[in-house]
Protein backbone atom coordinates (compact mmCIF):
# COMPACT_ATOMS: atom_id res chain seq x y z
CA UNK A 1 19.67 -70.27 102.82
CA UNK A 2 22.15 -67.95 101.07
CA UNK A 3 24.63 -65.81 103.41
CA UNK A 4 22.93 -62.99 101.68
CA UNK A 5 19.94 -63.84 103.15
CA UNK A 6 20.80 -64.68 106.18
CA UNK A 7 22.16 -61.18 106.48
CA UNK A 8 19.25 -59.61 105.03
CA UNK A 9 16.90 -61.81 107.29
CA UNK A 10 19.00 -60.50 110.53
CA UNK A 11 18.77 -57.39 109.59
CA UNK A 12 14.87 -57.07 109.26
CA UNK A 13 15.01 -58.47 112.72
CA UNK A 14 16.78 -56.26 114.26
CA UNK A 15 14.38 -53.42 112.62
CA UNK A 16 12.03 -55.18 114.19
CA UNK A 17 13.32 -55.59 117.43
CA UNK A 18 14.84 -52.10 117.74
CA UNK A 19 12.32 -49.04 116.96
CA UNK A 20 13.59 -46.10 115.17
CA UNK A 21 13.39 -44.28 118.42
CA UNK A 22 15.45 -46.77 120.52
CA UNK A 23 18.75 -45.53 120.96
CA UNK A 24 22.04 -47.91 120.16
CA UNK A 25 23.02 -48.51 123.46
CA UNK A 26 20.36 -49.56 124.98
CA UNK A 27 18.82 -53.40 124.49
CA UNK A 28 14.97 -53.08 124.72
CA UNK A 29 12.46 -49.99 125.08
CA UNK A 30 11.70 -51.05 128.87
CA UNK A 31 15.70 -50.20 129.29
CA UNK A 32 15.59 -47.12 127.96
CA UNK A 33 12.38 -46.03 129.42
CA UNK A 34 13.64 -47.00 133.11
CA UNK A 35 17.29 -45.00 132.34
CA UNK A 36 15.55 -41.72 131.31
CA UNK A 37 13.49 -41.93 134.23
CA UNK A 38 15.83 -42.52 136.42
CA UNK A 39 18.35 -39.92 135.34
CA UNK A 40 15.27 -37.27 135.74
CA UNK A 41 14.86 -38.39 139.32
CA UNK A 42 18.53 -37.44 139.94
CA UNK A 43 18.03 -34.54 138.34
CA UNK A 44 15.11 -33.94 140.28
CA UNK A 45 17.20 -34.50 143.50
CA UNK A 46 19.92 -32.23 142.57
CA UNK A 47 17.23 -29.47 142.28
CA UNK A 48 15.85 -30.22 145.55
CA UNK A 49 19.38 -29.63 146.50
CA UNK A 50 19.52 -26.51 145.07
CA UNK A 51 16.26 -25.27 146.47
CA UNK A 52 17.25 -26.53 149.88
CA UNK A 53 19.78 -24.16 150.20
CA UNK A 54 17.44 -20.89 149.98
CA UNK A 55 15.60 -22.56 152.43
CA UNK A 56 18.22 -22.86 154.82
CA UNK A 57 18.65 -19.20 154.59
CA UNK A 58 15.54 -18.45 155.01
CA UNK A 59 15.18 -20.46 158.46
CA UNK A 60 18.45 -18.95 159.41
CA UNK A 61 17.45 -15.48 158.88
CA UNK A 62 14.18 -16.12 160.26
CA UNK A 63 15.52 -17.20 162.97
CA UNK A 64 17.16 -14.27 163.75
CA UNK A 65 14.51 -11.76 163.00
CA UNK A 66 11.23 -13.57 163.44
CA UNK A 67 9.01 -9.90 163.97
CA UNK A 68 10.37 -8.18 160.74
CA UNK A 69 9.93 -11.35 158.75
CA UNK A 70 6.10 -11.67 159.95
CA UNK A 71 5.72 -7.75 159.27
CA UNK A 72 7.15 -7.79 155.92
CA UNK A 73 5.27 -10.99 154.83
CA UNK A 74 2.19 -9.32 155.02
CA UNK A 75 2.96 -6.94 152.40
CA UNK A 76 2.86 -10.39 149.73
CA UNK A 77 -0.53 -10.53 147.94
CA UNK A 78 -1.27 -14.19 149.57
CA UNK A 79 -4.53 -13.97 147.28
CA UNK A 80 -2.46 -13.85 144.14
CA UNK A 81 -0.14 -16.73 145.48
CA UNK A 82 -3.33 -18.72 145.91
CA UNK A 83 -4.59 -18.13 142.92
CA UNK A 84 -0.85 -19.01 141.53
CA UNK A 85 -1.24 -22.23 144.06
CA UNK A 86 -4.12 -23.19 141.99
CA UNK A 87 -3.35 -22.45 138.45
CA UNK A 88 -0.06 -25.16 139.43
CA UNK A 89 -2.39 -27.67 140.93
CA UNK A 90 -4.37 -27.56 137.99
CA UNK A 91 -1.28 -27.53 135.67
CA UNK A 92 -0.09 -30.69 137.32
CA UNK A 93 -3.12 -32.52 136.82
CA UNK A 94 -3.19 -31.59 133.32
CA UNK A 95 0.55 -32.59 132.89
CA UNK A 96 -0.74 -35.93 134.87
CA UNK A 97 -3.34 -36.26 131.76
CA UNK A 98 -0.72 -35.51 128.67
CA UNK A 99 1.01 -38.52 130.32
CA UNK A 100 -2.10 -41.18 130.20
CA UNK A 101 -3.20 -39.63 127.01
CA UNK A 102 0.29 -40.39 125.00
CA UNK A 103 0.05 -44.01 126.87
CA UNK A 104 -3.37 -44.95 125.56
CA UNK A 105 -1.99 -43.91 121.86
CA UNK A 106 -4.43 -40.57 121.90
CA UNK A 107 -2.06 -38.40 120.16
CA UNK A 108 -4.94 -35.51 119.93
CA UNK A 109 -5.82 -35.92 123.70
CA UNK A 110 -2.08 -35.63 124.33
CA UNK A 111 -1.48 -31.87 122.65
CA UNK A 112 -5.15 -31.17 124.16
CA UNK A 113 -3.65 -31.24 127.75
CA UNK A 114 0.10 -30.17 127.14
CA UNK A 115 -1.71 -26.94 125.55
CA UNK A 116 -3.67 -26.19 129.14
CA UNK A 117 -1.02 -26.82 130.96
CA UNK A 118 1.19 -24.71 129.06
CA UNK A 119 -2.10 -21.85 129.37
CA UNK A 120 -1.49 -22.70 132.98
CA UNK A 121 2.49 -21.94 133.05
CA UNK A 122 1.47 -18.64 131.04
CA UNK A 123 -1.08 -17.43 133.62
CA UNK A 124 1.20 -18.03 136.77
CA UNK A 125 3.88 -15.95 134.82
CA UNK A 126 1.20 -13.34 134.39
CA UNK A 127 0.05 -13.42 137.62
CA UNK A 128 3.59 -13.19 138.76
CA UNK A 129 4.64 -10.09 137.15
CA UNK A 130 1.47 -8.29 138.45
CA UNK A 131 2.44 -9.33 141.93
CA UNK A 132 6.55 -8.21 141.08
CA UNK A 133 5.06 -4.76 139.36
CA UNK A 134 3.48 -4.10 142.90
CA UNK A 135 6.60 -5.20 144.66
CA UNK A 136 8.63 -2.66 142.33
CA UNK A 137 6.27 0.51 142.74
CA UNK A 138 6.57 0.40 146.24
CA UNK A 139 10.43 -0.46 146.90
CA UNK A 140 9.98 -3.85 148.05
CA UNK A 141 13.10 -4.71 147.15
CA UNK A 142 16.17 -6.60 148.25
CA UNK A 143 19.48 -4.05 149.32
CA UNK A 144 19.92 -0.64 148.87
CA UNK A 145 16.70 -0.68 146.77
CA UNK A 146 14.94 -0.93 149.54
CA UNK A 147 12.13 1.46 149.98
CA UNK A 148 13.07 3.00 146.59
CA UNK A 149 10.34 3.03 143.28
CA UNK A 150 12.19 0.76 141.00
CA UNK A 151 11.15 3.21 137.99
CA UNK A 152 12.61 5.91 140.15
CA UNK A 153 16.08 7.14 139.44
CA UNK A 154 16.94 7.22 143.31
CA UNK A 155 18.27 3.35 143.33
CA UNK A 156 20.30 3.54 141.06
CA UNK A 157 22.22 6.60 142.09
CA UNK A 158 21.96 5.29 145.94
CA UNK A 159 21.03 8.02 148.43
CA UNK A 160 19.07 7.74 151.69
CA UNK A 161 15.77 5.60 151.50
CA UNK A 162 12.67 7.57 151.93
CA UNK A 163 10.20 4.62 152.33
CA UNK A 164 6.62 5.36 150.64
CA UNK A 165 3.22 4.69 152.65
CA UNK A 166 3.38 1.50 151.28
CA UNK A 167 5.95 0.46 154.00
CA UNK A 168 5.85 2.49 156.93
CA UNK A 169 6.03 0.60 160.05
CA UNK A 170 8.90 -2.00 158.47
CA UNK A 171 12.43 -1.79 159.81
CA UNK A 172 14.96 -1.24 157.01
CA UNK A 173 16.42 -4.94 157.71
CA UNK A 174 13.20 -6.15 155.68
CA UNK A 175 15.20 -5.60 152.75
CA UNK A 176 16.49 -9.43 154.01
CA UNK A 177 12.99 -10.60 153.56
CA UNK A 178 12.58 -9.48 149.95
CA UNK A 179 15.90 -10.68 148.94
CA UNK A 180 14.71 -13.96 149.83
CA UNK A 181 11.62 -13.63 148.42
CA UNK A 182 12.59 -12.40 145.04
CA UNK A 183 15.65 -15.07 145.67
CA UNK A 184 13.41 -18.02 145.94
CA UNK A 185 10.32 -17.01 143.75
CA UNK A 186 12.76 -15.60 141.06
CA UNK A 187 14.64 -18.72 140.80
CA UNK A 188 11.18 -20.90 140.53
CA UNK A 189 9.92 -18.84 137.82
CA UNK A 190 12.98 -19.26 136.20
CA UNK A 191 11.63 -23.26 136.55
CA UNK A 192 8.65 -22.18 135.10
CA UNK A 193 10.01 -21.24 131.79
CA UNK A 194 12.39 -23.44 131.49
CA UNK A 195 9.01 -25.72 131.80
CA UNK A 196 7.44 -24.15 129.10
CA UNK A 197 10.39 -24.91 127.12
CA UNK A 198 10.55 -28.42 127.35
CA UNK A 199 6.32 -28.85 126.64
CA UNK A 200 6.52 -27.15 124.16
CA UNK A 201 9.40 -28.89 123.13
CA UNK A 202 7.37 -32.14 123.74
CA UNK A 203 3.84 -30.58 122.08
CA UNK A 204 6.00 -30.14 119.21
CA UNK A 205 6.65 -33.69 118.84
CA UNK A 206 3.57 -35.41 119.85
CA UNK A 207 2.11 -33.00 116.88
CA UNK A 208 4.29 -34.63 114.28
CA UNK A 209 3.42 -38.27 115.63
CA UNK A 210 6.97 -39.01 117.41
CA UNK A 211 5.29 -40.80 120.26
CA UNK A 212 2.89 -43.62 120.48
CA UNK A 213 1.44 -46.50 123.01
CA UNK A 214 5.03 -48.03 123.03
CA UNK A 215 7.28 -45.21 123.39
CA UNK A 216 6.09 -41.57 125.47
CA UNK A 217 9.52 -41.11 127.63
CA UNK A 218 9.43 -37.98 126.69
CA UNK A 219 6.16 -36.89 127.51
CA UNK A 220 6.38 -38.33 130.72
CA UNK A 221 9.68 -36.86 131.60
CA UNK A 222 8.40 -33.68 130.51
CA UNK A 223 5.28 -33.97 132.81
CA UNK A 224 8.16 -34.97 136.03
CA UNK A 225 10.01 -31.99 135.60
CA UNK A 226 6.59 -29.75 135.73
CA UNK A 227 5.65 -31.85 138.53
CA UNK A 228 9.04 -30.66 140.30
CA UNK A 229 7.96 -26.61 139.26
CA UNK A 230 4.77 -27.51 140.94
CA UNK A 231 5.98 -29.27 144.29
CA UNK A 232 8.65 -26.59 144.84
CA UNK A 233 5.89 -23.96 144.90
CA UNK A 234 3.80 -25.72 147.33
CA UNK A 235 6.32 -24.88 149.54
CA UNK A 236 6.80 -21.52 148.77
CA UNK A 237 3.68 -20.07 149.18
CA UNK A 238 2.88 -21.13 152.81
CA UNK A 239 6.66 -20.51 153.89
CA UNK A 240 6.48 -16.96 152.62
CA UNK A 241 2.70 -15.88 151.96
CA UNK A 242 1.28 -17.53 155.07
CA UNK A 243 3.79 -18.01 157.82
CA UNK A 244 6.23 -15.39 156.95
């Protein structure tokens, strides 16, 4: 055999061994597979992390005022956060789906479930803004805010806070409450889209054929990181609709 060949030979085995989508540095699909995964669990950690903190606050502050904390938790909607608590559950078990879809090779099956749970991450936003619209109408809000109509011109140009019917009864230290609140739940929504982001980063994809039974990292990556929106929210809606 010619040294021509033998080049030429080598080279259609590497094609073969390493797919189009198999990066240089890495020496088989299983290796790259096990990397990205494991890079999104650190990632997953660090957000934990993050997430941990507001929590601390919260059981610090808590801690301190346990009465105006239980008063001013029962001004949340807890049926809209239940109805938020589902529309995630389900979202997570669609996400679940994408995942076993792209692994079976059913590319149509795949987009089928990353569009409902995208029509999921929609809907909690929704249902989120009519529960922060409430929240803004009646001065539920974090600071000097307090007890002023956001559409109002009062908060902005300070002054004394004349509290509306909506929150008679609450001391003016549950402004603490709702700065954790809008804290905690701002910074998960701010999950959420970043979510939506990455499906429909991956929808995009799986539409043009990128992924197949031997390679789906990045569905499945994308379905971890909605998994994390999901978890993180599990907690929030007992710790502040239920308990307070």
């Amino acid at each position: 055999m010619s040294t021509a060949s033998s080049t030429e030979h080598a080279a259609a085995s590497h094609g073969h061994e390493h797919p189009k989508w198999l990066a240089h540095h890495f020496d088989s699909p299983a290796q790259q597979f096990d990397t990205a995964k494991l890079g999104m669990w650190i990632f997953i950690c660090t957000e934990i992390l993050m997430f941990g903190g507001l929590f601390v606050a919260y059981a610090i502050f808590r801690g301190q005022e346990p009465q105006m904390f239980h008063q001013a938790h029962e001004h949340l909607n807890w049926r809209l956060g239940a109805v938020n608590t589902i529309v995630l559950l389900f979202s997570s078990l669609t996400a679940a789906l994408a995942v076993r879809q792209s692994q079976v090779g059913d590319r149509k099956g795949t987009s089928r479930y990353l569009v409902l749970t995208l029509l999921c991450a929609f809907g909690f936003l929704c249902i989120k803004y009519i529960e922060y619209t409430a929240k803004l109408d009646h001065g539920l809000l974090p600071g000097r805010c307090f007890g002023h109509p956001w559409f109002g011109d009062h908060c902005i140009g300070g002054g004394a806070a004349v509290l509306p019917a909506a929150v008679h009864g609450l001391s003016t230290r549950a402004h603490m409450f709702f700065a954790i609140y809008f804290m905690m739940t701002g910074l998960h929504g701010v999950h959420v889209l970043v979510g939506i982001g990455v499906l429909s980063w991956v929808l995009m994809r799986n539409m043009r054929g990128d992924f197949s039974k031997g390679y789906f990292t990045a569905v499945e990556i994308g379905a971890l990181y909605w998994h994390l929106v999901d978890l993180v929210w599990i907690y929030l809606f007992p710790l502040l609709y239920l308990v307070g």
